[in-house]
N, C-alpha and C. Protein backbone atom coordinates (compact mmCIF):
# COMPACT_ATOMS: atom_id res chain seq x y z
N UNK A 1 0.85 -1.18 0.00
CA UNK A 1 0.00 0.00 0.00
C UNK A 1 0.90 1.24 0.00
N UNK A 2 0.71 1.91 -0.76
CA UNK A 2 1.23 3.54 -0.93
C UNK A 2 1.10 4.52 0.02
N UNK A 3 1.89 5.01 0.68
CA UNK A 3 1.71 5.81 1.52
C UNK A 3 1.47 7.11 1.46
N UNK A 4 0.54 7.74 2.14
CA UNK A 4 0.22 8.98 1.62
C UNK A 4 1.58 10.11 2.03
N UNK A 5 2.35 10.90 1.28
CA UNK A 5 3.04 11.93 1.62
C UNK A 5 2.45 13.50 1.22
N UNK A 6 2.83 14.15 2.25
CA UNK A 6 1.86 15.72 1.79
C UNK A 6 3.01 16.23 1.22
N UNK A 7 2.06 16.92 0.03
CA UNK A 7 3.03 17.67 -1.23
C UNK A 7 4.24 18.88 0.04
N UNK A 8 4.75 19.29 -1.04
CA UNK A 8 6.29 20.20 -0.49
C UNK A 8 5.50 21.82 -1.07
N UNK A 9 5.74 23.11 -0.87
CA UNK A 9 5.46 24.45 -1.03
C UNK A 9 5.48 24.26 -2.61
N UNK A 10 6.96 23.23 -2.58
CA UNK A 10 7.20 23.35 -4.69
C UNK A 10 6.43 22.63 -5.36
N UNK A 11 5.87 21.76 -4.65
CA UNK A 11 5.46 20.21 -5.70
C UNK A 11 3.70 21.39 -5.76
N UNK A 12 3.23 21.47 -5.11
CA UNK A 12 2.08 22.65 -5.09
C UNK A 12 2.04 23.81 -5.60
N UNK A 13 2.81 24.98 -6.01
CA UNK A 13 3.22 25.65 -6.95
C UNK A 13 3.83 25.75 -6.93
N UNK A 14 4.79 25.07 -8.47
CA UNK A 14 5.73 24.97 -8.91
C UNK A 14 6.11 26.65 -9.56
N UNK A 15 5.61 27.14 -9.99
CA UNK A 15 5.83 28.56 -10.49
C UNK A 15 6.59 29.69 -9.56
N UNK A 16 6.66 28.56 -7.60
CA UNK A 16 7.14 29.71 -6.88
C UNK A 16 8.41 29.20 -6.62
N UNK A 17 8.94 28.87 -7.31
CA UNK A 17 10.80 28.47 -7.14
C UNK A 17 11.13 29.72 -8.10
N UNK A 18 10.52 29.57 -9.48
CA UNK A 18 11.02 30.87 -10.44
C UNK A 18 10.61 32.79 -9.25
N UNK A 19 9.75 32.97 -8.97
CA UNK A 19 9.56 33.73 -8.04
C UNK A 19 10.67 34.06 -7.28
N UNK A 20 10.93 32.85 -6.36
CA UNK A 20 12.27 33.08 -5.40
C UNK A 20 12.97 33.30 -5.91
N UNK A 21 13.37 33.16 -7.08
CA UNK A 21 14.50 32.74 -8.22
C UNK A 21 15.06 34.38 -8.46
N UNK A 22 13.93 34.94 -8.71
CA UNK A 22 13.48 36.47 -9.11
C UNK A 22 14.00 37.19 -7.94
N UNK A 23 13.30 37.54 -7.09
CA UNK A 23 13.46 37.78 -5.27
C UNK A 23 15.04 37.66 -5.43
N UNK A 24 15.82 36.15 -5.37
CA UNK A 24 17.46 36.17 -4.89
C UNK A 24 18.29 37.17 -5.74
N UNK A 25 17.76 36.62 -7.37
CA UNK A 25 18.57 37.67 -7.87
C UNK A 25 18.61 39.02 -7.63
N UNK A 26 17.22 39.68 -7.66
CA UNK A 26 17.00 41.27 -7.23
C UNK A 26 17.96 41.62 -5.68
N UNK A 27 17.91 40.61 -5.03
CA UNK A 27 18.14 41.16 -3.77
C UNK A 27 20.55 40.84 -4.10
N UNK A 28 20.71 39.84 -4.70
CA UNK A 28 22.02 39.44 -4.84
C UNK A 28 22.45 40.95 -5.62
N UNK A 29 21.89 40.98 -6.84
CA UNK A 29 22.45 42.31 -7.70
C UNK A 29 22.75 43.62 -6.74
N UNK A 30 21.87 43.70 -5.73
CA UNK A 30 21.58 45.21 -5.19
C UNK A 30 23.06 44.75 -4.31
N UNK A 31 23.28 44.04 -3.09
CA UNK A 31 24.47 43.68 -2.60
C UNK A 31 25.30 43.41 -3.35
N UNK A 32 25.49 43.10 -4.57
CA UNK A 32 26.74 43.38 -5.35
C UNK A 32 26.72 44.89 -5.39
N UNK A 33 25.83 45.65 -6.26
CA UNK A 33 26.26 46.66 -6.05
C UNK A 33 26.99 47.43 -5.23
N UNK A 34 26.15 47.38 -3.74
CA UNK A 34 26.50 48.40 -2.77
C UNK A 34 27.58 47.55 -1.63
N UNK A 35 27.35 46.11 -1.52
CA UNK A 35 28.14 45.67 -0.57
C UNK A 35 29.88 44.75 -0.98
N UNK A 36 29.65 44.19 -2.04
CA UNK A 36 30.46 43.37 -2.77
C UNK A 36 32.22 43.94 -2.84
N UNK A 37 31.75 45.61 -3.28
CA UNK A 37 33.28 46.57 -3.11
C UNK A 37 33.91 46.49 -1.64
N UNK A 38 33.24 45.83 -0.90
CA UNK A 38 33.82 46.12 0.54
C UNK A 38 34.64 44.63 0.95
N UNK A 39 34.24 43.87 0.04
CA UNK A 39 35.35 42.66 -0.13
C UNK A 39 36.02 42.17 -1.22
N UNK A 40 36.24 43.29 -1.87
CA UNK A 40 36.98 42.72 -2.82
C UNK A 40 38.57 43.06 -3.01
N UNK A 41 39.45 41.80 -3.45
CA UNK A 41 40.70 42.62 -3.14
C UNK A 41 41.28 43.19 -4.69
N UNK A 42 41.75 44.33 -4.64
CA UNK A 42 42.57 44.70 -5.74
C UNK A 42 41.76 44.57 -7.13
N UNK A 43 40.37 45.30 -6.65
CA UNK A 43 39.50 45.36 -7.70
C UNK A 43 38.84 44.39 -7.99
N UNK A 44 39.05 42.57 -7.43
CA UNK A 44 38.85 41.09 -8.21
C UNK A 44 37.59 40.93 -7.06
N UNK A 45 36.18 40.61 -7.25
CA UNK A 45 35.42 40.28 -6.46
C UNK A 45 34.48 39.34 -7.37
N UNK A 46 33.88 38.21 -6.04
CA UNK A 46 33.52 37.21 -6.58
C UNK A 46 32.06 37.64 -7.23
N UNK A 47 31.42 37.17 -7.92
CA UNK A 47 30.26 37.51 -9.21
C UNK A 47 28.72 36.45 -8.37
N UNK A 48 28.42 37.14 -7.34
CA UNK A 48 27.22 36.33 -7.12
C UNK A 48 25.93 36.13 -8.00
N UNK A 49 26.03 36.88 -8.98
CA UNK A 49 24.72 36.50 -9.45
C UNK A 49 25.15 35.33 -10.93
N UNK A 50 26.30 35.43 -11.13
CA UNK A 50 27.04 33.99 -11.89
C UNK A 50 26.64 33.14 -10.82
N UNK A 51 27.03 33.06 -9.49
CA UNK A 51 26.61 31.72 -8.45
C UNK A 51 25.19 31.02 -8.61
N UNK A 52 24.41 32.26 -8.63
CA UNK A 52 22.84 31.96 -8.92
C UNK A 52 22.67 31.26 -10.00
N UNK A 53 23.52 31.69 -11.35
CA UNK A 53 22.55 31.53 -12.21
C UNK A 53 23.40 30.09 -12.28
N UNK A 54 24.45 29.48 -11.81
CA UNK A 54 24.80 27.74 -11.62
C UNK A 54 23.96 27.46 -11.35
N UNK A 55 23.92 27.78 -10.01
CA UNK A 55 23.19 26.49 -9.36
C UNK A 55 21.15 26.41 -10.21
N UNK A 56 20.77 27.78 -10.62
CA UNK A 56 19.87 27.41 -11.45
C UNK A 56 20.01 26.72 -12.67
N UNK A 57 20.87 26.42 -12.95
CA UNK A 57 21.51 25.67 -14.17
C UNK A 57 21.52 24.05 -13.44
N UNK A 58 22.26 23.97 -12.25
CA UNK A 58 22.15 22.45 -11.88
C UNK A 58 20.75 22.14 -11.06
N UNK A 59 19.45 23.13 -10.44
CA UNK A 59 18.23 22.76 -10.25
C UNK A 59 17.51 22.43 -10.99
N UNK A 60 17.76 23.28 -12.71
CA UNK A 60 16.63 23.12 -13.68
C UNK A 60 16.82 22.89 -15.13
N UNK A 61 18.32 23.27 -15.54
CA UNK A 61 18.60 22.61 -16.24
C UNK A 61 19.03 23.58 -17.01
N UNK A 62 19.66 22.96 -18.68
CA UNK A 62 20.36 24.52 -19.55
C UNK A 62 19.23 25.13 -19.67
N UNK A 63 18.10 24.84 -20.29
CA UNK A 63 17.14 25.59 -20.90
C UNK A 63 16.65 26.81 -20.30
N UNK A 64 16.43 26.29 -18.84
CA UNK A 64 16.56 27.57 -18.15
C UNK A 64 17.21 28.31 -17.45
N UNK A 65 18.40 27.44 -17.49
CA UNK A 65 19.49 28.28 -17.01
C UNK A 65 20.24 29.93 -18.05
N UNK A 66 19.74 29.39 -19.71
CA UNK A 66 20.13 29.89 -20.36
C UNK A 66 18.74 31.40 -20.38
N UNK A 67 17.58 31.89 -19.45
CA UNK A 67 17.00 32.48 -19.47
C UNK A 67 17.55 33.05 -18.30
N UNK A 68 17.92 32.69 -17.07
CA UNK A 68 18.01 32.93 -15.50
C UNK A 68 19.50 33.58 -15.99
N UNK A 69 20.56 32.95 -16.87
CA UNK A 69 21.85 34.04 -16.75
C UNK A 69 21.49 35.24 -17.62
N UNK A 70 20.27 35.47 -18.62
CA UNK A 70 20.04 36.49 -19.62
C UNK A 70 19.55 37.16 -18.90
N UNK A 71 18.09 37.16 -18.16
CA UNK A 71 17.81 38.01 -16.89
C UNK A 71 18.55 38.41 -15.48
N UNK A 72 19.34 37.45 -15.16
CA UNK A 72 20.44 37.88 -14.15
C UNK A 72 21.52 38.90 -14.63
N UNK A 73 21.99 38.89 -15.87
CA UNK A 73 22.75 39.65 -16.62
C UNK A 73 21.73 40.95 -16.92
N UNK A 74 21.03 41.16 -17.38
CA UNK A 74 20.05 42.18 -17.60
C UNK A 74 19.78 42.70 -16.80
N UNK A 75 19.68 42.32 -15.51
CA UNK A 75 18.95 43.30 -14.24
C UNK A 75 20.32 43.86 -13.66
N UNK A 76 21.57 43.13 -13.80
CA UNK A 76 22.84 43.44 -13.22
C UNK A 76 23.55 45.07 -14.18
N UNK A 77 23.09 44.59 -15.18
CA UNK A 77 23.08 45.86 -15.93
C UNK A 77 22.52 47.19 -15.71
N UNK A 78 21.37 46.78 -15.30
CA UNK A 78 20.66 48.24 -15.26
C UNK A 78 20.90 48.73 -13.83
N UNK A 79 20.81 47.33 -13.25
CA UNK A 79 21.01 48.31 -11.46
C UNK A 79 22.38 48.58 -11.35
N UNK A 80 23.86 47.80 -11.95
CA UNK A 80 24.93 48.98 -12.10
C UNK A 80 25.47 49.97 -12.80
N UNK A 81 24.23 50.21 -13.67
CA UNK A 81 24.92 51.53 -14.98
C UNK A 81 25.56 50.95 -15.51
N UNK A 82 25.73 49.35 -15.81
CA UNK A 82 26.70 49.19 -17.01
C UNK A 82 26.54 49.22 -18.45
N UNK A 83 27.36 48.90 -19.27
CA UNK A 83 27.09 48.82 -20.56
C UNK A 83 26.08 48.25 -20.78
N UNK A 84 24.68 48.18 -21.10
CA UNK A 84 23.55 47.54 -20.97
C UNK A 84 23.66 46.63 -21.87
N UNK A 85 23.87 44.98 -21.78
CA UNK A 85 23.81 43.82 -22.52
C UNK A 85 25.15 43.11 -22.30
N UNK A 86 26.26 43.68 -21.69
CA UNK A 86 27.27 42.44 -21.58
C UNK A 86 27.34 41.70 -20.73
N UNK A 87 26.69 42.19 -19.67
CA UNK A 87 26.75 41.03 -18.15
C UNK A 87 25.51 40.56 -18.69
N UNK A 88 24.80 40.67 -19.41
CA UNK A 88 23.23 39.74 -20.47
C UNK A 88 23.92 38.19 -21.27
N UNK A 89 24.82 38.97 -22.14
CA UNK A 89 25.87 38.36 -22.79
C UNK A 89 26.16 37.42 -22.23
N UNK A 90 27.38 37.52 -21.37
CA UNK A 90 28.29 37.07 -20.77
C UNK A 90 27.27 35.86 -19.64
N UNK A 91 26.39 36.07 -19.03
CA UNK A 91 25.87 35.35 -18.19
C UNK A 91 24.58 34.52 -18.87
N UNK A 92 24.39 34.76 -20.06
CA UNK A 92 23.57 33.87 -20.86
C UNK A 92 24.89 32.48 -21.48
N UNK A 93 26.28 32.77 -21.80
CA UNK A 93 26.65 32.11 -21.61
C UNK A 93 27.47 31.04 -20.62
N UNK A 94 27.13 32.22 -19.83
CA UNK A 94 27.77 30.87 -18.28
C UNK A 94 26.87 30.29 -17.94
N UNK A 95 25.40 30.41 -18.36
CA UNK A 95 24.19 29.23 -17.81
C UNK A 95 24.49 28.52 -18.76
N UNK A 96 24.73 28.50 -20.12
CA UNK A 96 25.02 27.69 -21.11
C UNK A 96 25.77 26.88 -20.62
N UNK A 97 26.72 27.09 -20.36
CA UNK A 97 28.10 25.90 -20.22
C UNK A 97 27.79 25.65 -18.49
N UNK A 98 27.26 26.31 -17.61
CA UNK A 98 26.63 25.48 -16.49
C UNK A 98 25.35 24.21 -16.32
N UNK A 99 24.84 24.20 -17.50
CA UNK A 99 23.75 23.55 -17.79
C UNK A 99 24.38 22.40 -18.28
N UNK A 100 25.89 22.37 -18.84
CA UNK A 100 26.26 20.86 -19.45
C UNK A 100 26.38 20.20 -17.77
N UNK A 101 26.37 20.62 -16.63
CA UNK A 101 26.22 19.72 -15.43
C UNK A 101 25.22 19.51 -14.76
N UNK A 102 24.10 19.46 -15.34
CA UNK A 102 23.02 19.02 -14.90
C UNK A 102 22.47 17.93 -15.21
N UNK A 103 21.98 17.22 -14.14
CA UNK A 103 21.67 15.46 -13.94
C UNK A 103 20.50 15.61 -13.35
N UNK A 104 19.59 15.28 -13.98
CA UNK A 104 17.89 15.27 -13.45
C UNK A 104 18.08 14.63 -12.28
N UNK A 105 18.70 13.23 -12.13
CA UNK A 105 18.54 12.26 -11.09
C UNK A 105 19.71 12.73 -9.71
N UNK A 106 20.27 13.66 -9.99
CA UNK A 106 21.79 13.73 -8.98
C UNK A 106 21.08 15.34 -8.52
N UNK A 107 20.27 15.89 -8.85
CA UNK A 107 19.92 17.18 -8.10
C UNK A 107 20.48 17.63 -7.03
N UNK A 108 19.98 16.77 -6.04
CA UNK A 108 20.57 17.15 -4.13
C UNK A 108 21.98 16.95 -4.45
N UNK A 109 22.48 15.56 -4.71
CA UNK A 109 24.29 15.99 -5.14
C UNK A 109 24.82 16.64 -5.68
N UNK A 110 24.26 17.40 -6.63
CA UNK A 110 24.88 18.00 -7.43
C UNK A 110 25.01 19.38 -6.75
N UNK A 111 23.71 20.08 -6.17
CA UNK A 111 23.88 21.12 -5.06
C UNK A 111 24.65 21.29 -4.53
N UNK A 112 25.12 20.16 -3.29
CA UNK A 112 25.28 20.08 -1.85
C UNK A 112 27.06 19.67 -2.76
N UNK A 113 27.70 19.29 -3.47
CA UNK A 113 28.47 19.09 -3.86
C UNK A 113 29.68 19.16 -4.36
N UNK A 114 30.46 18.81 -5.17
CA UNK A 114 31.80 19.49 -5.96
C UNK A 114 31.33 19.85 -7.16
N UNK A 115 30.05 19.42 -7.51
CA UNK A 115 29.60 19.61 -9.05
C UNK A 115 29.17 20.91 -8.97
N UNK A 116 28.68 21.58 -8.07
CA UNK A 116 28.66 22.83 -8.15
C UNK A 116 29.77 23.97 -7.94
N UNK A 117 30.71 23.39 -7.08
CA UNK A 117 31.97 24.27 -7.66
C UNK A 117 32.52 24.12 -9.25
N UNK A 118 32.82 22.85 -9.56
CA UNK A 118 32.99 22.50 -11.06
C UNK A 118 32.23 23.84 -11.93
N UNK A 119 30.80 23.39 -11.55
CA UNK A 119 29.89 24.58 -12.95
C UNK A 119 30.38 25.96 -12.45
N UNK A 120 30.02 26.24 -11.43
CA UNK A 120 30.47 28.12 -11.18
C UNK A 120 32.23 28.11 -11.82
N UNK A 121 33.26 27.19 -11.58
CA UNK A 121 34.29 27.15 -11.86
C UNK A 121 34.42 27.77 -13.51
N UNK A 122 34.00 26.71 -14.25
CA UNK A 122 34.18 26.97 -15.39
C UNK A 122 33.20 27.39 -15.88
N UNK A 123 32.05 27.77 -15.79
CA UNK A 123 30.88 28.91 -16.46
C UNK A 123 31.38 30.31 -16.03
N UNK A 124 32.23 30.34 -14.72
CA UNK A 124 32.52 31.54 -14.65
C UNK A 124 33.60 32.07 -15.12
N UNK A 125 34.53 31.27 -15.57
CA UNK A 125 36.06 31.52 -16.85
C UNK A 125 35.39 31.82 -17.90
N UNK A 126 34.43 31.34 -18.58
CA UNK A 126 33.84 31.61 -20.17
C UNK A 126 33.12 32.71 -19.72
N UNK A 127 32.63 33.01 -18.37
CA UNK A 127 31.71 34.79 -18.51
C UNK A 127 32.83 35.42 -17.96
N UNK A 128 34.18 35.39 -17.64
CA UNK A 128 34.74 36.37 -17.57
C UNK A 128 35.64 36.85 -18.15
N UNK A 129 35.68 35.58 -19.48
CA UNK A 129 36.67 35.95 -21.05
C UNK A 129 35.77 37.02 -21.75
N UNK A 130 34.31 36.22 -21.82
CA UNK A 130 33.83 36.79 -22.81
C UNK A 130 33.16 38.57 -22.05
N UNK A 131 32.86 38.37 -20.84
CA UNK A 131 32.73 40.09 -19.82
C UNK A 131 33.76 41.05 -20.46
N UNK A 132 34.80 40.29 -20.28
CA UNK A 132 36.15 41.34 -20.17
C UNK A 132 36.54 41.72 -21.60
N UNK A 133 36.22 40.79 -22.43
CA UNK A 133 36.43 41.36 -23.73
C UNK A 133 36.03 41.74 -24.29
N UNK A 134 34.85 42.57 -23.78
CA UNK A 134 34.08 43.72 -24.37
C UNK A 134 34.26 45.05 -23.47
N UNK A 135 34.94 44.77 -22.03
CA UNK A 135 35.30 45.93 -21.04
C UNK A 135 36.53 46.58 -21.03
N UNK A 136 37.29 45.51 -21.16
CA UNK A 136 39.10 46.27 -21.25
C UNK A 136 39.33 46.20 -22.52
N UNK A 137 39.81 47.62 -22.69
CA UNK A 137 40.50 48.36 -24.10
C UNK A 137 41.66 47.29 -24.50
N UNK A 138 42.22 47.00 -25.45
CA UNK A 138 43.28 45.90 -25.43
C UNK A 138 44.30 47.09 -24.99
N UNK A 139 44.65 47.89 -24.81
CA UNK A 139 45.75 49.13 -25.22
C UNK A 139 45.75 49.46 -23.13
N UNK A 140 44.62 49.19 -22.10
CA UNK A 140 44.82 48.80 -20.79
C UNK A 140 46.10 48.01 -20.44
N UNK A 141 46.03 46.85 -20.91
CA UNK A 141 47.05 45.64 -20.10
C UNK A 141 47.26 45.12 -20.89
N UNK A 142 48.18 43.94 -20.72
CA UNK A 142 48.63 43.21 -21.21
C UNK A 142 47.65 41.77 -21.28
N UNK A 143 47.64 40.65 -22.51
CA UNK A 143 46.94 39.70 -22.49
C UNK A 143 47.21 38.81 -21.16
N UNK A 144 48.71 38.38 -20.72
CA UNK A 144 48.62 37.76 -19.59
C UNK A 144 48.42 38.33 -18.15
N UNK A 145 48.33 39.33 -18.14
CA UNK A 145 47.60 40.35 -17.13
C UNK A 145 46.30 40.27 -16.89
N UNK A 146 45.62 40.38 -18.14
CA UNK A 146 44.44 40.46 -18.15
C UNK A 146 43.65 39.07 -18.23
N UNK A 147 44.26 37.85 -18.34
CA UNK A 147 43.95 36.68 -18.37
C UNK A 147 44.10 36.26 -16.52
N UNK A 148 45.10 36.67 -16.06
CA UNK A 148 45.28 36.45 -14.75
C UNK A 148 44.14 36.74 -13.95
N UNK A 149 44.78 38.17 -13.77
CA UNK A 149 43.54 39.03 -13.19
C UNK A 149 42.06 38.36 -13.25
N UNK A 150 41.68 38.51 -14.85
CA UNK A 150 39.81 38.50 -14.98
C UNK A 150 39.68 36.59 -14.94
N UNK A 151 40.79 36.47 -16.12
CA UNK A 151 39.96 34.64 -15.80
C UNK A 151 40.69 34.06 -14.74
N UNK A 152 41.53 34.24 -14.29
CA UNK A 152 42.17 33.20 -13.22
C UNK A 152 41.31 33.67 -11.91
N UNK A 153 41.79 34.81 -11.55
CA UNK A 153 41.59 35.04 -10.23
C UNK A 153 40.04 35.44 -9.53
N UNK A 154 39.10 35.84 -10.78
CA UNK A 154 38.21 36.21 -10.29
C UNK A 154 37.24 35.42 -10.29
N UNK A 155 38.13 33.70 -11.53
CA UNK A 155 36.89 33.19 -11.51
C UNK A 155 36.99 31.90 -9.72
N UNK A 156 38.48 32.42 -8.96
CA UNK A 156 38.70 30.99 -7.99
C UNK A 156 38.10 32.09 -6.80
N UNK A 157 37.84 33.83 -7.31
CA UNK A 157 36.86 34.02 -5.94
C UNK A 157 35.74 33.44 -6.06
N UNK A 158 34.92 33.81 -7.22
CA UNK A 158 33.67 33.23 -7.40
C UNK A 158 33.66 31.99 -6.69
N UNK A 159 34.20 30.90 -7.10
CA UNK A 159 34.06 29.50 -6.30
C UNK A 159 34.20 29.55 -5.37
N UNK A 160 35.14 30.48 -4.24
CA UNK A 160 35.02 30.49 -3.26
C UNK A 160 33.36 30.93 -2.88
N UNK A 161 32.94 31.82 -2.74
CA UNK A 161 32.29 32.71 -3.07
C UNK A 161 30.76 31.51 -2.88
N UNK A 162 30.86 30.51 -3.80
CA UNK A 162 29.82 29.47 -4.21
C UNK A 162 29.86 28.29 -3.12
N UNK A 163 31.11 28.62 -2.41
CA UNK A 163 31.59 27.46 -1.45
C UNK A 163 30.25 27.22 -0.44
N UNK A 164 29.40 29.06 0.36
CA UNK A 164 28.84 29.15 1.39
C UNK A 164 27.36 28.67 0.57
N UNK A 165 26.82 29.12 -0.55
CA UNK A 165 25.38 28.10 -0.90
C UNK A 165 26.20 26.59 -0.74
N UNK A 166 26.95 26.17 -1.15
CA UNK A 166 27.05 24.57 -1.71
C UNK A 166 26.73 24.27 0.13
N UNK A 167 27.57 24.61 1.38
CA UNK A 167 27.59 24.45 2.54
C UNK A 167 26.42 24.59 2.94
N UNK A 168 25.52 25.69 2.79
CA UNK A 168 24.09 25.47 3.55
C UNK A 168 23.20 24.87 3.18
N UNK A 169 23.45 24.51 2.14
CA UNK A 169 22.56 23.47 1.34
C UNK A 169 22.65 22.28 1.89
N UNK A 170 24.16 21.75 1.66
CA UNK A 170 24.30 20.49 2.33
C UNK A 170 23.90 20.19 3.56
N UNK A 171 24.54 21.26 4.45
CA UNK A 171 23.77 21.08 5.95
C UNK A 171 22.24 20.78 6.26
N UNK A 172 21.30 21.73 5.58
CA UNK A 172 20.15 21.58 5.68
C UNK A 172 19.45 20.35 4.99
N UNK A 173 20.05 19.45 4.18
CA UNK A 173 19.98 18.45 3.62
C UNK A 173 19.95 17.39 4.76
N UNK A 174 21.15 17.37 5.30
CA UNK A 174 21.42 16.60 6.24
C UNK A 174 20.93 16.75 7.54
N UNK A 175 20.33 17.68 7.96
CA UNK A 175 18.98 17.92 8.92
C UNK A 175 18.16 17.28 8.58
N UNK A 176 17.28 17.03 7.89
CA UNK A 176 15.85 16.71 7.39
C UNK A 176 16.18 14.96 7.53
């Protein structure tokens, strides 16, 4: 005999994960803005709303990961005065290449996991080749300067950065 289990907030409307989804980013962009400069060293700070749009890439998959980095990029734009469309750009393709790690069946692992440093790892090297090479003048720095700096270093804050979701996730996993 089947046991009865009562649905979850999500399994009942499903439409309110995208909601929250909405909510984290609005509220992540605004603390990048205003709080993010206060930890960053030597200009290099980690890219939380790239974090978001992973792990929406390993909850739901490319398809919508590739909407969640176009709107995460889009709203990051307008609430920092930037060039309006490259953090669009740039973060439509880091859900892209975060979405090649998504496993319908490995969800909670993939969260709570290394697979989510992996995707922020390298979705966030391809958004910060392709960021930067529409931001720095080539006639700024030098190519291995500017490879250091934007793809090396800013993409191992980010992972740091991704370390504290992957941790509370897991924990609260392991409560229940």
């Amino acid at each position: 005999m089947a046991q009865y289990r009562e649905k979850t907030l999500y399994e009942s409307f499903p439409a309110l994960r995208y909601v929250l989804y909405a909510i984290t980013a609005l509220l992540l962009s605004v603390m990048h803005v205003v709080f993010v400069r206060l930890i960053s060293v030597q200009g290099i700070a980690p890219d939380l709303l790239l974090v978001l749009t992973a792990w929406i890439a390993l909850a739901e998959g490319q398809f919508i990961a590739l909407y969640a980095g176009f709107i995460c990029g889009l709203l990051f734009d307008v609430v920092s005065a930037d060039v309006l469309g490259t953090n669009a750009l740039a973060k439509t393709m880091a859900g892209f290449t975060a979405g090649f790690f998504f496993r319908h069946v490995e969800i909670p692992k993939s969260l709570g996991g290394m697979r989510l440093l992996l995707a922020v790892g390298v979705s966030s090297f391809i958004h910060n080749l392709a960021y930067f090479f529409f931001y720095v003048r080539p006639t700024e720095m030098s190519f291995t300067g500017f490879f250091l700096q934007y793809g090396i270093a800013t993409t191992l804050y980010t992972v740091v950065a991704a370390l504290f979701p992957m941790l509370i996730y897991r924990s609260t996993r392991l409560v229940r």
